[in-house]
Protein backbone atom coordinates (compact mmCIF):
# COMPACT_ATOMS: atom_id res chain seq x y z
CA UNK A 1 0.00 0.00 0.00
CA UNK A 2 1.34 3.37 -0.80
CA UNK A 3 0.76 6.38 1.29
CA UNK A 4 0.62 9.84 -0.34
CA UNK A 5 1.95 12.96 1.62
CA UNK A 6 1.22 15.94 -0.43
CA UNK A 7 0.14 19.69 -0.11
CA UNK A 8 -1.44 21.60 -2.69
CA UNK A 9 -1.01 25.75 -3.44
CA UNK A 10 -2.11 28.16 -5.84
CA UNK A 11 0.70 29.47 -8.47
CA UNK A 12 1.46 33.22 -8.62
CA UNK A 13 3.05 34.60 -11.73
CA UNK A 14 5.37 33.06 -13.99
CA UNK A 15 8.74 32.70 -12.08
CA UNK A 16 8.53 29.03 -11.69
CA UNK A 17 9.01 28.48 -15.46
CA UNK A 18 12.94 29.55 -15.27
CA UNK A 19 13.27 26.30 -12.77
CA UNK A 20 11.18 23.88 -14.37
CA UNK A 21 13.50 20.73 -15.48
CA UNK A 22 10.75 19.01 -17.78
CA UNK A 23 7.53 19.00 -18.65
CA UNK A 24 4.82 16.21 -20.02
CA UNK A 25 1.50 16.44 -21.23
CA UNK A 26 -1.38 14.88 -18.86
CA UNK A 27 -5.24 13.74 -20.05
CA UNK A 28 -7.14 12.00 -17.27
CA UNK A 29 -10.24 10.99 -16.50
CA UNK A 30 -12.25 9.05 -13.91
CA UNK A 31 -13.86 5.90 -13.77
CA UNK A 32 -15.97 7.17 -10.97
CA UNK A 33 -17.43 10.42 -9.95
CA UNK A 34 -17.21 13.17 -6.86
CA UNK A 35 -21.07 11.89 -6.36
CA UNK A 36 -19.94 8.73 -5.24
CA UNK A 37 -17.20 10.13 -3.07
CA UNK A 38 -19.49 12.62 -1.40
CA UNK A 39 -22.46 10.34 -0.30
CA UNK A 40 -20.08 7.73 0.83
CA UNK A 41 -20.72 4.95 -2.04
CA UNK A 42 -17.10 4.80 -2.97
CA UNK A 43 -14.10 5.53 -0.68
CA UNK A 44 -11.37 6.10 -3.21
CA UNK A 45 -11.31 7.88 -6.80
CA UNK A 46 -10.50 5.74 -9.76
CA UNK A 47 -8.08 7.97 -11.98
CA UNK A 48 -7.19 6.66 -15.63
CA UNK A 49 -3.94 8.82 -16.56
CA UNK A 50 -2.03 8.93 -19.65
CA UNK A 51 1.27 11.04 -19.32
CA UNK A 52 3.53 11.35 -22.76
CA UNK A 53 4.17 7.62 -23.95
CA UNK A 54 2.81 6.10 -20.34
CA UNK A 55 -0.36 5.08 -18.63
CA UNK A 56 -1.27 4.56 -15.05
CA UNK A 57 -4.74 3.17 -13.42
CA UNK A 58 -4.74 4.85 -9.76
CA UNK A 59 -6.90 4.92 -6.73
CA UNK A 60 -6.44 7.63 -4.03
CA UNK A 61 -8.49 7.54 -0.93
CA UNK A 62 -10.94 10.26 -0.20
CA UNK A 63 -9.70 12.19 2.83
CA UNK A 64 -8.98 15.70 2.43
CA UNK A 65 -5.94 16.75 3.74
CA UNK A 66 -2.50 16.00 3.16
CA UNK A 67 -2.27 12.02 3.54
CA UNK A 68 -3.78 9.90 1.56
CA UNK A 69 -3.82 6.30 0.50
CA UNK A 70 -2.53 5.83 -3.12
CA UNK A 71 -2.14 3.13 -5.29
CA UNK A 72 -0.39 3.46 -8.80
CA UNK A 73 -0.48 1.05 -11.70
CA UNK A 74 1.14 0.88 -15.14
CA UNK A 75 -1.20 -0.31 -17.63
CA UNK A 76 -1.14 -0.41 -21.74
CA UNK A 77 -1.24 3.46 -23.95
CA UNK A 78 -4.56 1.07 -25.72
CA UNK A 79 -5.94 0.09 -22.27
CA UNK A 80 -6.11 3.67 -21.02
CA UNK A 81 -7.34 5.11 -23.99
CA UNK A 82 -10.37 2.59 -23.84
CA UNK A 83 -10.90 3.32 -20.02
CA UNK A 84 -10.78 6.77 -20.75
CA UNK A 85 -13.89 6.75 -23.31
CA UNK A 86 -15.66 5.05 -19.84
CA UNK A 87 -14.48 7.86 -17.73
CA UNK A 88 -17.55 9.92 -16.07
CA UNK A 89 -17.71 13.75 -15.90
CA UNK A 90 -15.03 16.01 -17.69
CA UNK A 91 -11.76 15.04 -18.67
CA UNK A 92 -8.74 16.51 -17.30
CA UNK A 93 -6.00 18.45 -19.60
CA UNK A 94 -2.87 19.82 -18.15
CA UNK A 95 0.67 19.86 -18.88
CA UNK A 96 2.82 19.24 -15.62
CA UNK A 97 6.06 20.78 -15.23
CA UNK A 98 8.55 19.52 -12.61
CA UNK A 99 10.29 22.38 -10.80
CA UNK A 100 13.28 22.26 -8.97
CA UNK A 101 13.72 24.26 -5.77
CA UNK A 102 16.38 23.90 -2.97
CA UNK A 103 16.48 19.85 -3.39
CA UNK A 104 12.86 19.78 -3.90
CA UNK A 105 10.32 18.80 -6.83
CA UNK A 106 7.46 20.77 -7.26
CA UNK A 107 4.83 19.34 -9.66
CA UNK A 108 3.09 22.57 -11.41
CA UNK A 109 0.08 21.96 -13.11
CA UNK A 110 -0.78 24.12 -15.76
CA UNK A 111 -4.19 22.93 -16.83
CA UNK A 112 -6.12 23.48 -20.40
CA UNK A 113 -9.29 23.20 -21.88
CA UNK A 114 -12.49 23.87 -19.70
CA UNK A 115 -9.28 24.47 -16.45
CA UNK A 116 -7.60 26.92 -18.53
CA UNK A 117 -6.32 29.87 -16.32
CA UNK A 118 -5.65 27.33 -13.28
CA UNK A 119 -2.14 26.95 -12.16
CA UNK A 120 -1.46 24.63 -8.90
CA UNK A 121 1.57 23.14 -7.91
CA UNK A 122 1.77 20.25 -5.59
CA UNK A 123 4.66 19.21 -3.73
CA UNK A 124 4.93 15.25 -2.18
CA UNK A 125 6.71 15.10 1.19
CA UNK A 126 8.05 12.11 3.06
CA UNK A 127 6.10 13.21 6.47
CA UNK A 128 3.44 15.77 6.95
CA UNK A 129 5.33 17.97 9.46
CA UNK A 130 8.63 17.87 6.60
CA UNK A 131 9.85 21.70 6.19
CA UNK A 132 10.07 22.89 2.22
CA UNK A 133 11.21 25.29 0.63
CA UNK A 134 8.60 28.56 -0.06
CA UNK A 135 9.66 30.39 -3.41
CA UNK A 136 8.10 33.75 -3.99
CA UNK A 137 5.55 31.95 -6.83
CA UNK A 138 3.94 29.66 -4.42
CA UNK A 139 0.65 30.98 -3.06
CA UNK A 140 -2.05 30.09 -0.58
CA UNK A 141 -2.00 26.52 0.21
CA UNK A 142 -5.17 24.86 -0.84
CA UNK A 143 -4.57 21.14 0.36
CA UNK A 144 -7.97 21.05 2.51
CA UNK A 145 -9.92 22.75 -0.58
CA UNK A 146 -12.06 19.88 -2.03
CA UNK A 147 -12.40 22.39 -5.66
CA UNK A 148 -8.98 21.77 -6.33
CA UNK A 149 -8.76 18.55 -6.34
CA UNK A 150 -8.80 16.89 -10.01
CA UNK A 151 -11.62 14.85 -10.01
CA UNK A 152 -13.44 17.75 -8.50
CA UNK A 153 -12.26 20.13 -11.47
CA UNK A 154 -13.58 17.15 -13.74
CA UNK A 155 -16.86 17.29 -12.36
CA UNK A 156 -17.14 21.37 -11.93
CA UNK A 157 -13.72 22.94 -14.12
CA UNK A 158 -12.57 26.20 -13.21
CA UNK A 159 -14.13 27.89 -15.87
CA UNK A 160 -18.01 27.46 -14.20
CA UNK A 161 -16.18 28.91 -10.87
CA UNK A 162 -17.43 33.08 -10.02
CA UNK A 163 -14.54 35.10 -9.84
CA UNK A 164 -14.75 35.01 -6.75
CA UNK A 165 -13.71 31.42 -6.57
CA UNK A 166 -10.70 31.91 -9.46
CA UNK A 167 -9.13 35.22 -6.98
């Protein structure tokens, strides 16, 4: 069993580009749907990714917060393109760029499509009390915020949020 350790913050700006080390193109979609999660007929979220040339089938827990359970499996390009065309809700579209800061990896998503204008970067620690670094991009942490979460932004993308939501 894995266990994910992770917090979640808005970007600000564009000065994480000048540290980013690669990037790879992400579509995603889920097998089930934020429904299930939130009147308790599912306890994890069943993610079909395809990232460049490589797929994964994962299931993450449903707690909020920054530990989850995660499990992570390779599976066929073919395979995920099939389970994607079963996915529920809205598809996911991003392009994640990994970001180098002071020993760390930041993954920054820059999503597309009906999440265009949304920029998060998420950072995986090996305990939840583990000090990181705080560049001058990284904004309000938004781990506990269910709306940022990507099967959330499947089911309601940032572009049906009020502007109050996006600020």
């Amino acid at each position: 069993m894995g266990i994910e350790i992770e917090r979640k913050f808005r970007v600000l700006g564009e000065g994480w580009r000048a540290q980013a080390v690669r990037s790879v193109r992400i579509a995603q979609g889920y097998i089930n749907d934020m429904a299930a999660l939130r009147e308790g007929r599912q306890n994890a979220s069943v993610r079909v990714r395809i990232a460049g040339e490589q797929a994964f089938l994962n299931l993450k827990s449903r707690e909020l917060g920054t530990t989850r359970q995660e499990f992570d499996y390779p599976v066929p390009v073919a395979d995920a393109e099939a389970l994607l065309a079963l996915c529920v809700g809205g598809r996911i579209d991003k392009v994640r760029h990994y970001v180098e800061v002071e020993g760390h990896t930041f993954e920054v998503d820059e999503f597309r499509g009906d999440n265009a204008g949304l920029v998060v970067a998420e950072l995986e620690l090996e305990s939840a009390g583990q000090a990181y670094p705080r560049p001058e991009w990284l904004g309000q942490e938004v781990t506990e915020e269910l709306r940022y979460y990507n099967l959330a932004l499947a089911e309601r993308p940032y572009s049906r949020w009020s502007a109050q939501e996006q600020h």
